[in-house]
C-alpha atoms as a PDB file:
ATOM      1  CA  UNK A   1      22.910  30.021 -11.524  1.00  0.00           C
ATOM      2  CA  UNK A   2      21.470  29.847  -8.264  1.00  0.00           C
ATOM      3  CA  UNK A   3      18.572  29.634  -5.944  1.00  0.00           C
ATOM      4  CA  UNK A   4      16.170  32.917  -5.167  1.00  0.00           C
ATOM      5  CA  UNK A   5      13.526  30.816  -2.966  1.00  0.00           C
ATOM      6  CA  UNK A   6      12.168  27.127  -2.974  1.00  0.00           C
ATOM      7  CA  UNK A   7       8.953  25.958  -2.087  1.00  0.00           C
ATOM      8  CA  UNK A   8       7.911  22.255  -1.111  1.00  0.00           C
ATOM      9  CA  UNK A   9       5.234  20.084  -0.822  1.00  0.00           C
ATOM     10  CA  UNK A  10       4.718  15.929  -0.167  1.00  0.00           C
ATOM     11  CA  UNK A  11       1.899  13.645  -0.453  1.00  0.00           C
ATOM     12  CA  UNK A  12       1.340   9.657   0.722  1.00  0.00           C
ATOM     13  CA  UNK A  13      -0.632   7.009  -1.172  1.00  0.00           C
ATOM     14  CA  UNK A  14      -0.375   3.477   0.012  1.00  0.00           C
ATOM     15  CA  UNK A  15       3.351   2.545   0.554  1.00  0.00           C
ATOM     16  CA  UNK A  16       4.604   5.635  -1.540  1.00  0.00           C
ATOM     17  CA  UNK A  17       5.652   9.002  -0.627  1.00  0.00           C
ATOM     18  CA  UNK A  18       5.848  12.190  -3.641  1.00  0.00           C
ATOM     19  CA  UNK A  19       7.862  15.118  -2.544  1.00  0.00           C
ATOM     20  CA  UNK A  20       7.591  18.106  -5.024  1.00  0.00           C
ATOM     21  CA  UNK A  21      10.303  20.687  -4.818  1.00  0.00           C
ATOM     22  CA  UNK A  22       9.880  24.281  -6.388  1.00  0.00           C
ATOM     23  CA  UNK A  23      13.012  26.534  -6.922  1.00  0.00           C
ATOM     24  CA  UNK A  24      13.058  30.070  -8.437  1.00  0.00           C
ATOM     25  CA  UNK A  25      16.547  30.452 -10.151  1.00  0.00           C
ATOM     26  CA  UNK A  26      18.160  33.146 -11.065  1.00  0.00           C
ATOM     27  CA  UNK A  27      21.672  33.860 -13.792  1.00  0.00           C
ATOM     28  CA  UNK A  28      23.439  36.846 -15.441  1.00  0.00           C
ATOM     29  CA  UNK A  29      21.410  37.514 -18.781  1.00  0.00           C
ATOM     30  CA  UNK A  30      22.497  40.204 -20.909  1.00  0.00           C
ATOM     31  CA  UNK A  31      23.706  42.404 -18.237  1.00  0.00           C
ATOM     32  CA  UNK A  32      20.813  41.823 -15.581  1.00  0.00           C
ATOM     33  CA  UNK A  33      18.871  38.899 -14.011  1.00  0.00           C
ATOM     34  CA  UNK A  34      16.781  36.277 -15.988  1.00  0.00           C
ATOM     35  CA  UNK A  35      14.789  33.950 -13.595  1.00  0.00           C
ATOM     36  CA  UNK A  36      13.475  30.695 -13.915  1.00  0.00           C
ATOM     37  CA  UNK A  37      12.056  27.917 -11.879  1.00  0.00           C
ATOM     38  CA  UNK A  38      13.082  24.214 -11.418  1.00  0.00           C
ATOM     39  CA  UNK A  39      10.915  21.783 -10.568  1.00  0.00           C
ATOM     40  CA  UNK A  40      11.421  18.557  -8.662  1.00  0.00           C
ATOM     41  CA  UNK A  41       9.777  15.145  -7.882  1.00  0.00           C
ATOM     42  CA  UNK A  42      10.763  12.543  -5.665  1.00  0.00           C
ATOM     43  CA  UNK A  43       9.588   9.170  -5.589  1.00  0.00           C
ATOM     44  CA  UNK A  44       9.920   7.414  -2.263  1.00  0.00           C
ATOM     45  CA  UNK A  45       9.445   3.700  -1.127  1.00  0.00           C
ATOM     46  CA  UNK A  46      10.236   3.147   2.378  1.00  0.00           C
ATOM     47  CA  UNK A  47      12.313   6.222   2.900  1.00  0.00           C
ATOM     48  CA  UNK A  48      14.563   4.846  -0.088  1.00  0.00           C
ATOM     49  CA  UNK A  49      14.298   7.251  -3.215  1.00  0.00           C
ATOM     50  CA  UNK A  50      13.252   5.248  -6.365  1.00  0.00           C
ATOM     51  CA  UNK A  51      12.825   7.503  -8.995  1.00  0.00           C
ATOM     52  CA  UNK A  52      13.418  11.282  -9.321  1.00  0.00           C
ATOM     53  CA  UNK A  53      11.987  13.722 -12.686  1.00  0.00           C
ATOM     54  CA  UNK A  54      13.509  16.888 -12.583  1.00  0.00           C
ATOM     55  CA  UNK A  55      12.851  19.581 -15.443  1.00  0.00           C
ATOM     56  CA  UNK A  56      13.669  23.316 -15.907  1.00  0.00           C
ATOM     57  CA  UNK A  57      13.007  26.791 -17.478  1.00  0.00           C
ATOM     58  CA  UNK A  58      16.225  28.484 -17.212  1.00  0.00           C
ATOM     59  CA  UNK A  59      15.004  32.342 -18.361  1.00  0.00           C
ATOM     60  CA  UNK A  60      11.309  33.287 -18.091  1.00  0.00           C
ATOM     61  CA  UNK A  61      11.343  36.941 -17.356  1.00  0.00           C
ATOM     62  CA  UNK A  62      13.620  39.126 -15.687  1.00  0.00           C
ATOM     63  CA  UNK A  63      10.669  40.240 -13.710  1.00  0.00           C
ATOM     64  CA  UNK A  64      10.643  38.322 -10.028  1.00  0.00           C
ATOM     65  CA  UNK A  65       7.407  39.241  -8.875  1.00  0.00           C
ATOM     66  CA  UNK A  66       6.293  37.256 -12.519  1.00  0.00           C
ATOM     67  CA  UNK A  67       8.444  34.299 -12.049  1.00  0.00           C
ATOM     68  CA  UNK A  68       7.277  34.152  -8.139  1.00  0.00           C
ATOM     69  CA  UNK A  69       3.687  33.952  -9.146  1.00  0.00           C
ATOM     70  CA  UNK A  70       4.452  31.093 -11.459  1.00  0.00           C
ATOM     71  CA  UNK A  71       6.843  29.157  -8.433  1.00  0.00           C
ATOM     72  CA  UNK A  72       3.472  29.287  -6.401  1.00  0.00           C
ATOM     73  CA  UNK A  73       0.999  28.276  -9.185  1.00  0.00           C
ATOM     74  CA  UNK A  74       3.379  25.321  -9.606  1.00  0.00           C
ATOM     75  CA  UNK A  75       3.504  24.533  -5.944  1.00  0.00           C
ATOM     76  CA  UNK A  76      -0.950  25.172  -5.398  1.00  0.00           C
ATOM     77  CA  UNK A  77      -1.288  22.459  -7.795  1.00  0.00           C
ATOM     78  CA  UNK A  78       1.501  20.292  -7.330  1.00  0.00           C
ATOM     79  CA  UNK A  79       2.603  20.233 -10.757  1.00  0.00           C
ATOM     80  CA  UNK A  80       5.016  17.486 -11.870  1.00  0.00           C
ATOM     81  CA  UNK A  81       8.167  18.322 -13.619  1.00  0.00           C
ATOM     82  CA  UNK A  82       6.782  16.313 -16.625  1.00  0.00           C
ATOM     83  CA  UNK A  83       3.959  19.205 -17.213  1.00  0.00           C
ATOM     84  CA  UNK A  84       6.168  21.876 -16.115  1.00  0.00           C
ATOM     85  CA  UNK A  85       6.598  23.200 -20.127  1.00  0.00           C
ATOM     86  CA  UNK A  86       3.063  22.661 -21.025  1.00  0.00           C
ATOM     87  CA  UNK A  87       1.973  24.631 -17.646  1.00  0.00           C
ATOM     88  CA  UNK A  88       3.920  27.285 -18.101  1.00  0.00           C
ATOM     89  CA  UNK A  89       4.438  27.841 -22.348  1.00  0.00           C
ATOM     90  CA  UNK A  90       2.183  30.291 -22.593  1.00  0.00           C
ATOM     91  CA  UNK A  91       3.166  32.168 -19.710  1.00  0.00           C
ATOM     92  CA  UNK A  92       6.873  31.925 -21.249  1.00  0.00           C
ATOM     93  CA  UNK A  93       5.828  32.751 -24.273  1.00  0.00           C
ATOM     94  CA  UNK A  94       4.464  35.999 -23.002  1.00  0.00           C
ATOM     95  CA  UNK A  95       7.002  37.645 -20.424  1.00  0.00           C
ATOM     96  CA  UNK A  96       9.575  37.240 -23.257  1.00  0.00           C
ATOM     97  CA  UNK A  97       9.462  40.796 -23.950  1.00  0.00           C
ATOM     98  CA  UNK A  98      10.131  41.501 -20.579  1.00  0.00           C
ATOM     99  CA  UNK A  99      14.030  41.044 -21.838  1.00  0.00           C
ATOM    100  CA  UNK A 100      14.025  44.168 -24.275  1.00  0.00           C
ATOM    101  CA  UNK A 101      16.336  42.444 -26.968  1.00  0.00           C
END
């Protein structure tokens, strides 16, 4: 597995800081690519990192263009990694045929 792009994104209420980090993966998959997306949150107090949430799709489509339009949807609306299946089910759900089994 590794990374095709990452995007990122912070925000700053009171005394905490949230940085969001995006990746587009990619892997071997039945003798092509299959790409995904990982998404990231930070927690920081003070510049000291108090909590992190990390979830990820491994295999979405072997389309990038597809999986690239869902890395910036997640990053427009700063998505958490908590919502990160029930953003992008449907979409899943869909571009399985993409991978011709």
């Amino acid at each position: 597995m590794y990374i095709v792009d990452s995007l990122y994104s912070s925000s700053k209420n009171d005394n905490k800081e949230i940085r969001y980090s995006y990746r587009m993966i990619s892997e071997s998959f039945l003798g092509g690519q299959a790409f995904g997306i990982e998404a990231e949150r930070q927690d920081l107090i003070e510049g000291n990192v108090v909590q992190i949430e990390r979830d990820l799709i491994r295999k979405i489509s072997n389309k990038e263009d597809k999986v690239k339009t869902l890395l910036n949807l997640l990053h427009d609306y700063q998505v958490s990694p908590i919502h990160l299946v029930d953003i992008l089910g449907e979409y899943v759900d869909n571009y399985v045929s993409d991978f011709c089994f």
